[in-house]
C-alpha atoms as a PDB file:
ATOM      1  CA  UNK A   1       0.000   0.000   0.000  1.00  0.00           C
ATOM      2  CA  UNK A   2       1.610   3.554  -0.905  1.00  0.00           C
ATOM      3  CA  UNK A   3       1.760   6.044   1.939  1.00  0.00           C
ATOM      4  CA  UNK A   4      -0.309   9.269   1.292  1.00  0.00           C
ATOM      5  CA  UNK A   5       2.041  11.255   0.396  1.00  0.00           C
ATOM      6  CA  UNK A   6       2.970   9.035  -2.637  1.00  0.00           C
ATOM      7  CA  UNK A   7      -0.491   8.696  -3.536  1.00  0.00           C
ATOM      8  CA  UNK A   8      -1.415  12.286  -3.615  1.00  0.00           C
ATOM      9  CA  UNK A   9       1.703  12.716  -5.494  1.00  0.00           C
ATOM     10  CA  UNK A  10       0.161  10.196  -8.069  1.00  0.00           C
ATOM     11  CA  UNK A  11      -3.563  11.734  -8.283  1.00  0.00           C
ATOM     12  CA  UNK A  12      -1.919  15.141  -9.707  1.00  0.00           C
ATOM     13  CA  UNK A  13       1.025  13.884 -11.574  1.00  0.00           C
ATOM     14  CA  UNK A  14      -1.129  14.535 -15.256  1.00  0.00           C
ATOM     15  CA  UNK A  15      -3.565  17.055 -12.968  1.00  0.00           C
ATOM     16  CA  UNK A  16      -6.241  15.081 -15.177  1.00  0.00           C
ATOM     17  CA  UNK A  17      -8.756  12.931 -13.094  1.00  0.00           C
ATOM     18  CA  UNK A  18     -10.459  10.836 -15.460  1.00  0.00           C
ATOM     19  CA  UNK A  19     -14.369  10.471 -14.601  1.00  0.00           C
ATOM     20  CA  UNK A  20     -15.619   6.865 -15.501  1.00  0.00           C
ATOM     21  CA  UNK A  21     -19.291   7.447 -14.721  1.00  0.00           C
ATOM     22  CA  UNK A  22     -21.367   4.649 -16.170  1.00  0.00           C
ATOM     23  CA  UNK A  23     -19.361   3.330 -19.082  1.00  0.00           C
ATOM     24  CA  UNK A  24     -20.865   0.198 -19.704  1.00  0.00           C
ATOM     25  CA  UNK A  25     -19.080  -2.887 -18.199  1.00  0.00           C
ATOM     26  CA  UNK A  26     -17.822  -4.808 -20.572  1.00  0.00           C
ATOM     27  CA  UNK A  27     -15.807  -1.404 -22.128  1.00  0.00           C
ATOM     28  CA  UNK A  28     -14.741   0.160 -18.585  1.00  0.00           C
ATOM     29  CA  UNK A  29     -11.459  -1.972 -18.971  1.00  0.00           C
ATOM     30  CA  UNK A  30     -10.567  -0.657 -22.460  1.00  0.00           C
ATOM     31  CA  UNK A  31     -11.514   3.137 -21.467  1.00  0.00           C
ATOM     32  CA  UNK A  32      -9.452   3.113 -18.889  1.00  0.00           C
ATOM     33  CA  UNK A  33      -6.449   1.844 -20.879  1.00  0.00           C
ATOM     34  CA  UNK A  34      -6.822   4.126 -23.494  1.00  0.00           C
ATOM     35  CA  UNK A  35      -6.953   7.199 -21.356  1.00  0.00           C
ATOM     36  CA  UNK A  36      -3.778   5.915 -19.013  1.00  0.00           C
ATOM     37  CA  UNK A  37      -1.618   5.850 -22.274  1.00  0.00           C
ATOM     38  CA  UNK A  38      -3.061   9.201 -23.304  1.00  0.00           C
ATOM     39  CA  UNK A  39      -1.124   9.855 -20.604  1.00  0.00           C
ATOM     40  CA  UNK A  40      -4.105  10.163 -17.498  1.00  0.00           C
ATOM     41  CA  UNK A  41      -2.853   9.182 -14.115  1.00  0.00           C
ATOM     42  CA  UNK A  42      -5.636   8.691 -11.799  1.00  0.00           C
ATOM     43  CA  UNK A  43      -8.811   7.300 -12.997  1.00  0.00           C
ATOM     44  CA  UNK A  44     -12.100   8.173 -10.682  1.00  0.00           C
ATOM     45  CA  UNK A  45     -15.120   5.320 -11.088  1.00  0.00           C
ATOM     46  CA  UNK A  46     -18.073   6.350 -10.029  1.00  0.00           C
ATOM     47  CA  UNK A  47     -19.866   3.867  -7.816  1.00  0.00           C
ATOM     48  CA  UNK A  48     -23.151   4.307  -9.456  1.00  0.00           C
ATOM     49  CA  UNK A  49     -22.109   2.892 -12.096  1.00  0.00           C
ATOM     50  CA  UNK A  50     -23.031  -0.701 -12.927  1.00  0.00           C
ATOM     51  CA  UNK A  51     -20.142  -2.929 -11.575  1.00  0.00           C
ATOM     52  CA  UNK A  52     -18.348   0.190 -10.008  1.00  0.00           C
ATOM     53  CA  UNK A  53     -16.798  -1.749  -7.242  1.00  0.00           C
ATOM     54  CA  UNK A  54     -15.724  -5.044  -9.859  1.00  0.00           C
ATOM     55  CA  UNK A  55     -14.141  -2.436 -11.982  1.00  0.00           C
ATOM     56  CA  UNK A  56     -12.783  -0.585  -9.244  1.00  0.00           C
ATOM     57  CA  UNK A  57     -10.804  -3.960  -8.222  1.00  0.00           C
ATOM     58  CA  UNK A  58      -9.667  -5.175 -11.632  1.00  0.00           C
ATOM     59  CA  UNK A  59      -8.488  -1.526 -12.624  1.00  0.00           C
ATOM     60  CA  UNK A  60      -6.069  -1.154  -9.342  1.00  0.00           C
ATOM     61  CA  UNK A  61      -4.453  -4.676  -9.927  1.00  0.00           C
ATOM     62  CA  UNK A  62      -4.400  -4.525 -13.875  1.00  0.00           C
ATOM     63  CA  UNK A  63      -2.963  -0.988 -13.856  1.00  0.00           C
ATOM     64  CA  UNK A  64      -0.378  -0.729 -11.002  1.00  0.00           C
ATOM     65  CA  UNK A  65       2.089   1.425 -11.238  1.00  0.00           C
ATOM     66  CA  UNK A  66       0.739   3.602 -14.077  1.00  0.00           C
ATOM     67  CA  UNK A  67      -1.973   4.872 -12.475  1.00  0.00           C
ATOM     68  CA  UNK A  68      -4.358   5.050  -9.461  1.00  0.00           C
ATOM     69  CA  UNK A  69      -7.690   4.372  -9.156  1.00  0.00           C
ATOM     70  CA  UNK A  70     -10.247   5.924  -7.123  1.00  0.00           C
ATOM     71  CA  UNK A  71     -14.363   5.633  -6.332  1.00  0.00           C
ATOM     72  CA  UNK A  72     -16.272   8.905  -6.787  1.00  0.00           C
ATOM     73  CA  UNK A  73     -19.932  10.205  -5.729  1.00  0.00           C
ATOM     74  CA  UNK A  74     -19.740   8.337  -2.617  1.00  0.00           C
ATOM     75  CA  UNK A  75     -21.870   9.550  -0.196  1.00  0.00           C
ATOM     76  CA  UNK A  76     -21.587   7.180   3.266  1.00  0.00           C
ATOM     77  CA  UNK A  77     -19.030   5.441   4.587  1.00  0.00           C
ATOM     78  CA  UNK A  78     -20.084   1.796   3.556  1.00  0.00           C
ATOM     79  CA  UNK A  79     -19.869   2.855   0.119  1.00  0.00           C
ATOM     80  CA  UNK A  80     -16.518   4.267   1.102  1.00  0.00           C
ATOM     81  CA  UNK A  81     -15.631   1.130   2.961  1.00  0.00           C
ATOM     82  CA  UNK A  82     -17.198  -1.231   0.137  1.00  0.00           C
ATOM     83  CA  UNK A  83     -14.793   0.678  -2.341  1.00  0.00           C
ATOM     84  CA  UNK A  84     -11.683   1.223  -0.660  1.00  0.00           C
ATOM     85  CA  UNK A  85     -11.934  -2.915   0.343  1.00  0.00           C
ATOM     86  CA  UNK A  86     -12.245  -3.190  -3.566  1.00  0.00           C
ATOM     87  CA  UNK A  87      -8.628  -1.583  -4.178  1.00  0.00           C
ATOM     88  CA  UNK A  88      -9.708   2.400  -3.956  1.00  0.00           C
ATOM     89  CA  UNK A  89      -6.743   4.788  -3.286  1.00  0.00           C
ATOM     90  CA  UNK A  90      -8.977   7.760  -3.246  1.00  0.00           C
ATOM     91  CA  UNK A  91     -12.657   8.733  -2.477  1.00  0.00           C
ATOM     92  CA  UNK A  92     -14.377  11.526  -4.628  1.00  0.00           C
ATOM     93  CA  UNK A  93     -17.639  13.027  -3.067  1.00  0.00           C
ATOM     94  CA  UNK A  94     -19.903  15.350  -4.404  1.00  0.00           C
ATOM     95  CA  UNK A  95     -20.707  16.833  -0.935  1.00  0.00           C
ATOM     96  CA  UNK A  96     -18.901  17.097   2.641  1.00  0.00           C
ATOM     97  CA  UNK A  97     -19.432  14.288   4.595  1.00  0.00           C
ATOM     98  CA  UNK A  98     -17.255  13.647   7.925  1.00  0.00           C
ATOM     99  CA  UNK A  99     -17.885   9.800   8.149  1.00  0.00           C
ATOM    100  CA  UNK A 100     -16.396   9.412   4.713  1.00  0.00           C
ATOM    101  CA  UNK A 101     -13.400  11.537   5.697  1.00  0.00           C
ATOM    102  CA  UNK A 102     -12.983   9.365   8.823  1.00  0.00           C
ATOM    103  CA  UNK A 103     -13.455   6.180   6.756  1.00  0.00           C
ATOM    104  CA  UNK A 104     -10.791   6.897   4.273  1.00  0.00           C
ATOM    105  CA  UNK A 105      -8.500   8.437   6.717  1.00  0.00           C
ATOM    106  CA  UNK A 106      -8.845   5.249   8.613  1.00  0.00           C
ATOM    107  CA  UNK A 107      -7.756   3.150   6.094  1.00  0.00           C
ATOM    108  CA  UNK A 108      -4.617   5.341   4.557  1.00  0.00           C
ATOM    109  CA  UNK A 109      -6.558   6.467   1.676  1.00  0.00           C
ATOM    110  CA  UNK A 110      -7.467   9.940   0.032  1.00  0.00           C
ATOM    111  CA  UNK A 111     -10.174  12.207   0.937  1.00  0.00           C
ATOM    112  CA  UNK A 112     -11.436  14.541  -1.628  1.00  0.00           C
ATOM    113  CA  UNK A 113     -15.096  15.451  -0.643  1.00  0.00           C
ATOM    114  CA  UNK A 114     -16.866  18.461  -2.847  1.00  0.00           C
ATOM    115  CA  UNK A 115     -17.334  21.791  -1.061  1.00  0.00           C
ATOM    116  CA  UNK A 116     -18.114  24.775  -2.386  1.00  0.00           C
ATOM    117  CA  UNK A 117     -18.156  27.179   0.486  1.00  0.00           C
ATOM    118  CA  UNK A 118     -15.603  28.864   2.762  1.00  0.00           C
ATOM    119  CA  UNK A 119     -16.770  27.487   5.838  1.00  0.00           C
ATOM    120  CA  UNK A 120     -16.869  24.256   4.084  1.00  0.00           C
ATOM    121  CA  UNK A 121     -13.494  24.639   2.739  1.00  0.00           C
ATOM    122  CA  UNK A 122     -11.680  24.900   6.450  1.00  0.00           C
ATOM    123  CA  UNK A 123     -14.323  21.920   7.607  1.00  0.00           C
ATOM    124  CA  UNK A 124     -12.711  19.481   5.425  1.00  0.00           C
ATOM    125  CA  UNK A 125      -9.511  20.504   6.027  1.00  0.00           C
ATOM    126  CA  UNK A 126     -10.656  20.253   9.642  1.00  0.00           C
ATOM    127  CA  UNK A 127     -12.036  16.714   9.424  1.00  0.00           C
ATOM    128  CA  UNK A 128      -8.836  15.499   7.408  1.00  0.00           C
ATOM    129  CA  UNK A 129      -9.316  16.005   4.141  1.00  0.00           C
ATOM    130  CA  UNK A 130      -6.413  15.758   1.812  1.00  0.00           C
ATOM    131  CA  UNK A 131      -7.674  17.934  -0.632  1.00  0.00           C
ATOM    132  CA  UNK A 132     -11.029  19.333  -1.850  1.00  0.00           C
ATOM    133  CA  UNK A 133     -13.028  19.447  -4.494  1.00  0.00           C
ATOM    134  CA  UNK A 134     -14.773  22.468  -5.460  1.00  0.00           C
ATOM    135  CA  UNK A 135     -17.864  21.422  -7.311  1.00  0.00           C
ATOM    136  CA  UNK A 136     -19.149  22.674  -9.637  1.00  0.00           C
ATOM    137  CA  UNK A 137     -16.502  24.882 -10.882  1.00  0.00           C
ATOM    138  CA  UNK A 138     -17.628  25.815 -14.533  1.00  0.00           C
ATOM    139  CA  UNK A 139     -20.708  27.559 -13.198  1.00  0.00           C
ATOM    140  CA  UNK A 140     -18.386  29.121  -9.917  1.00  0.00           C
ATOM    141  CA  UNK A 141     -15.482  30.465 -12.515  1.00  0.00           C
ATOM    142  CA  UNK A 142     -11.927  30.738 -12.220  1.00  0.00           C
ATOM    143  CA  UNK A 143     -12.856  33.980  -9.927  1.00  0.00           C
ATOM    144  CA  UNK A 144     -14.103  32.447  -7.315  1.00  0.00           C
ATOM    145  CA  UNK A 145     -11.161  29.824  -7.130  1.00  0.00           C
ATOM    146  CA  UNK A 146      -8.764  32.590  -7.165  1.00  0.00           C
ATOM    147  CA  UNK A 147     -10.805  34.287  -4.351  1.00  0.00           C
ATOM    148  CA  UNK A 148     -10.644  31.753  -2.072  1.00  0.00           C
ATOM    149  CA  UNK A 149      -7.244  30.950  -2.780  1.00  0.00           C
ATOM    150  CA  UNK A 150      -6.544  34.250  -1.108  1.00  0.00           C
ATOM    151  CA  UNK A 151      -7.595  33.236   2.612  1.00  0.00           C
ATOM    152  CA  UNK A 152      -6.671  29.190   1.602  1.00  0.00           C
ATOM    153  CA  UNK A 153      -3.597  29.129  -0.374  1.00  0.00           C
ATOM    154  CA  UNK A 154      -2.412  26.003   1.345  1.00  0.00           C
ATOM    155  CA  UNK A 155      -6.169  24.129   0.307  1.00  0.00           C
ATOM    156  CA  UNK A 156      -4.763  21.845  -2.555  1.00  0.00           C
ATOM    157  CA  UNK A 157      -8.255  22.262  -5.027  1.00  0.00           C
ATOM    158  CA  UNK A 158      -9.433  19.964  -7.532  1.00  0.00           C
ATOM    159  CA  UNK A 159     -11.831  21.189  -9.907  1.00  0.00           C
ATOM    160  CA  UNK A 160     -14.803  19.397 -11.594  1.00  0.00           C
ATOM    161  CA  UNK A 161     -17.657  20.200 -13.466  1.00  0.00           C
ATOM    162  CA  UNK A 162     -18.239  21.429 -16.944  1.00  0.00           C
ATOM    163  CA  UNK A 163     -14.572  22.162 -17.879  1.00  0.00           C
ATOM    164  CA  UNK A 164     -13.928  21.596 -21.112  1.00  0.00           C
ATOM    165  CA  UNK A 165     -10.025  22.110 -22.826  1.00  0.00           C
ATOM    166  CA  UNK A 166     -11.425  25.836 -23.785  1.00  0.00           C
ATOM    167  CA  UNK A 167     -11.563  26.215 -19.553  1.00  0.00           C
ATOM    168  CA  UNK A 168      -9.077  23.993 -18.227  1.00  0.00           C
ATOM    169  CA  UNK A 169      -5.613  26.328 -18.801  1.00  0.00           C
ATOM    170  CA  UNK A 170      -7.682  29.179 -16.911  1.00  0.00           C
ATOM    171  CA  UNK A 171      -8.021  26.850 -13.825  1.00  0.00           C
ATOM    172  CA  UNK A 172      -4.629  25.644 -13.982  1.00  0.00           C
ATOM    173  CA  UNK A 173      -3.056  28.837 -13.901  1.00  0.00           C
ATOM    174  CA  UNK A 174      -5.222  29.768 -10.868  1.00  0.00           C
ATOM    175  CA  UNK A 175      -3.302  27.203  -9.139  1.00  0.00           C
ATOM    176  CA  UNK A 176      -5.707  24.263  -8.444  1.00  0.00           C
ATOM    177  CA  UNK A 177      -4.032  20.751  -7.919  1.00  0.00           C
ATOM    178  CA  UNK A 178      -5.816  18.811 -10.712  1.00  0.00           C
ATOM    179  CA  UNK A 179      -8.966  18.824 -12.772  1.00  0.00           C
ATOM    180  CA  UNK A 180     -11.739  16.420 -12.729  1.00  0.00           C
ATOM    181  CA  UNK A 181     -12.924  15.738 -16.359  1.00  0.00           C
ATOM    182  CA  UNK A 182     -16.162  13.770 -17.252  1.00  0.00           C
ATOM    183  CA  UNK A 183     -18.166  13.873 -19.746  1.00  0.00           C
ATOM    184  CA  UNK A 184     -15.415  16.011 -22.343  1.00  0.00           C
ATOM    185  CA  UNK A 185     -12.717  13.668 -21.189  1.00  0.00           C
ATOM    186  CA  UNK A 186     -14.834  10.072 -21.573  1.00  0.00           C
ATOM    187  CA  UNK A 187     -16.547  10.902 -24.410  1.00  0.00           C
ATOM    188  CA  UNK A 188     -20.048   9.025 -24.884  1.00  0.00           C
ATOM    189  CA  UNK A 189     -19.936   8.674 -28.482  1.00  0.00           C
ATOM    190  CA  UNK A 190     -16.682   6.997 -28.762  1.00  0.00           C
ATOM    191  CA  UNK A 191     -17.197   5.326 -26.105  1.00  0.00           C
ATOM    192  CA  UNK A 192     -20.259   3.853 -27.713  1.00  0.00           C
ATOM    193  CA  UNK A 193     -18.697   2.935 -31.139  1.00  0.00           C
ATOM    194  CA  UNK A 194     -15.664   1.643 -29.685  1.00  0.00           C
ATOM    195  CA  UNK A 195     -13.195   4.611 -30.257  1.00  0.00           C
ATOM    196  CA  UNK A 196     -10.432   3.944 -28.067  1.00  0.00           C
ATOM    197  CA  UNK A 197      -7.957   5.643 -29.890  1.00  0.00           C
ATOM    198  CA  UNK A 198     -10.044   8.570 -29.933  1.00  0.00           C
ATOM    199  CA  UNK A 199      -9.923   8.813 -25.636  1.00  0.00           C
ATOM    200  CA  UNK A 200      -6.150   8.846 -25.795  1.00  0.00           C
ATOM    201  CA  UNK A 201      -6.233  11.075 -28.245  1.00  0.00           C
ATOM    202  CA  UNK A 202      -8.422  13.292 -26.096  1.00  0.00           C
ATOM    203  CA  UNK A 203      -6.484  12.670 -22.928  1.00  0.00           C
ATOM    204  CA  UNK A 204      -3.401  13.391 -25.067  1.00  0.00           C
ATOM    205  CA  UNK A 205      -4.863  16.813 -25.042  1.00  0.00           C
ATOM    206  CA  UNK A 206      -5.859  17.169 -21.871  1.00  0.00           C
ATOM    207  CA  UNK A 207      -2.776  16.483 -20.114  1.00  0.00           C
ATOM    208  CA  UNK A 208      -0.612  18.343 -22.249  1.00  0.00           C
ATOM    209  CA  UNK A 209      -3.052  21.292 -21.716  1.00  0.00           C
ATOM    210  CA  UNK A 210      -2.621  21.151 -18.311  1.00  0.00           C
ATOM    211  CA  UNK A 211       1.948  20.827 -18.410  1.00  0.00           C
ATOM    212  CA  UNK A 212       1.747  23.959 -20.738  1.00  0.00           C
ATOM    213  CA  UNK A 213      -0.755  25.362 -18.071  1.00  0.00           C
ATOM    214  CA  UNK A 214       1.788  24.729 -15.354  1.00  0.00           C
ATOM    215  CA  UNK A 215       4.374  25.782 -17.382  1.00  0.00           C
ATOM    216  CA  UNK A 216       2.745  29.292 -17.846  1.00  0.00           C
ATOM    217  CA  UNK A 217       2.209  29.639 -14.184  1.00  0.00           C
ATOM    218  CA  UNK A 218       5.775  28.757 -12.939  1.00  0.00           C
ATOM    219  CA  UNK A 219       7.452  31.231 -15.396  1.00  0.00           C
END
């Protein structure tokens, strides 16, 4: 088991956080592949989707030292407890939940539960959180990230929701830790005809994106 501190180092590596959210089961494999050599390092499944904790299980042993893989929209600590026993280095939330902080935390894993307020911010951070994730960033704008990276510069932030590769440089540059991509990242369509090449091409983008980002905001 890698201690924290190598796992955290792992989930922003790319800064891409690849959202598997009900890709059917018998392609979740092959997604995941194909974004990993497009050059994504953590890979977030969402346990509503079908099989989430299966996939969850074959994904951490089958790709082990390329990337790590993480449960997301968990909402209670069995779910937590059901995915981290499953091989989860991390655990996504949409919403702030201290149980879920306490589970991961008591099982050496990553917690990354969604806030989107101040107040919930330092409560995270409070409760143990590793990160946060402010959620959902499109509609809340680089602005407000930069605006509460004023009073919380230490917060490491990870972004999701609605960022696209027209957004993502804008967020980098305000300094957030990683971005969460769905929908843009995992694209439906080629996920539906079988496209593989077209997610690493796509996560090609994406990560590269986000180095030239970086690069822009250490010079």
């Amino acid at each position: 088991m890698l201690p924290i501190i190598e796992l955290l180092g792992k989930l922003t590596e790319s800064g891409v956080i690849a959202v598997i959210r009900r890709v059917p089961e018998d392609k979740v494999d092959k997604v995941a592949e194909s974004l990993v050599e497009g050059g994504v390092t953590a890979l977030e499944v969402t346990v509503d989707s079908p099989g989430a904790f299966d996939a969850i299980r074959r994904l951490s042993q089958n790709l082990k030292g390329q990337a790590i893989v993480g449960a997301g929209t968990v909402i209670d600590s069995e779910s937590a407890r059901l995915a981290i026993a499953s091989g989860a280095d991390f655990i996504f939330s949409p919403s702030l939940h201290q149980d879920v902080i306490r589970t991961s935390l008591r099982y050496g894993k990553i917690a990354i539960p969604g806030v989107m307020t101040p107040t919930e911010i330092i409560t995270a951070m409070e409760w143990g959180a590793a990160m946060v994730k402010v959620f959902p960033a499109a509609t809340l704008g680089v602005s407000y990230i930069k605006d509460v990276k004023g009073p919380f510069p230490h917060v490491p932030i990870v972004v999701t929701g609605g960022i696209d590769l027209n957004k993502l440089a804008a967020f980098v540059q305000a300094g957030v830790a990683a971005v969460g991509i769905g929908g843009h990242l995992v694209n439906r369509q080629a996920v539906e005809t079988g496209d593989f090449a077209k997610l690493t091409e796509l996560a090609a983008q994406y990560t590269q994106a986000v180095k030239q980002a970086r690069s822009g905001r250490q010079s």
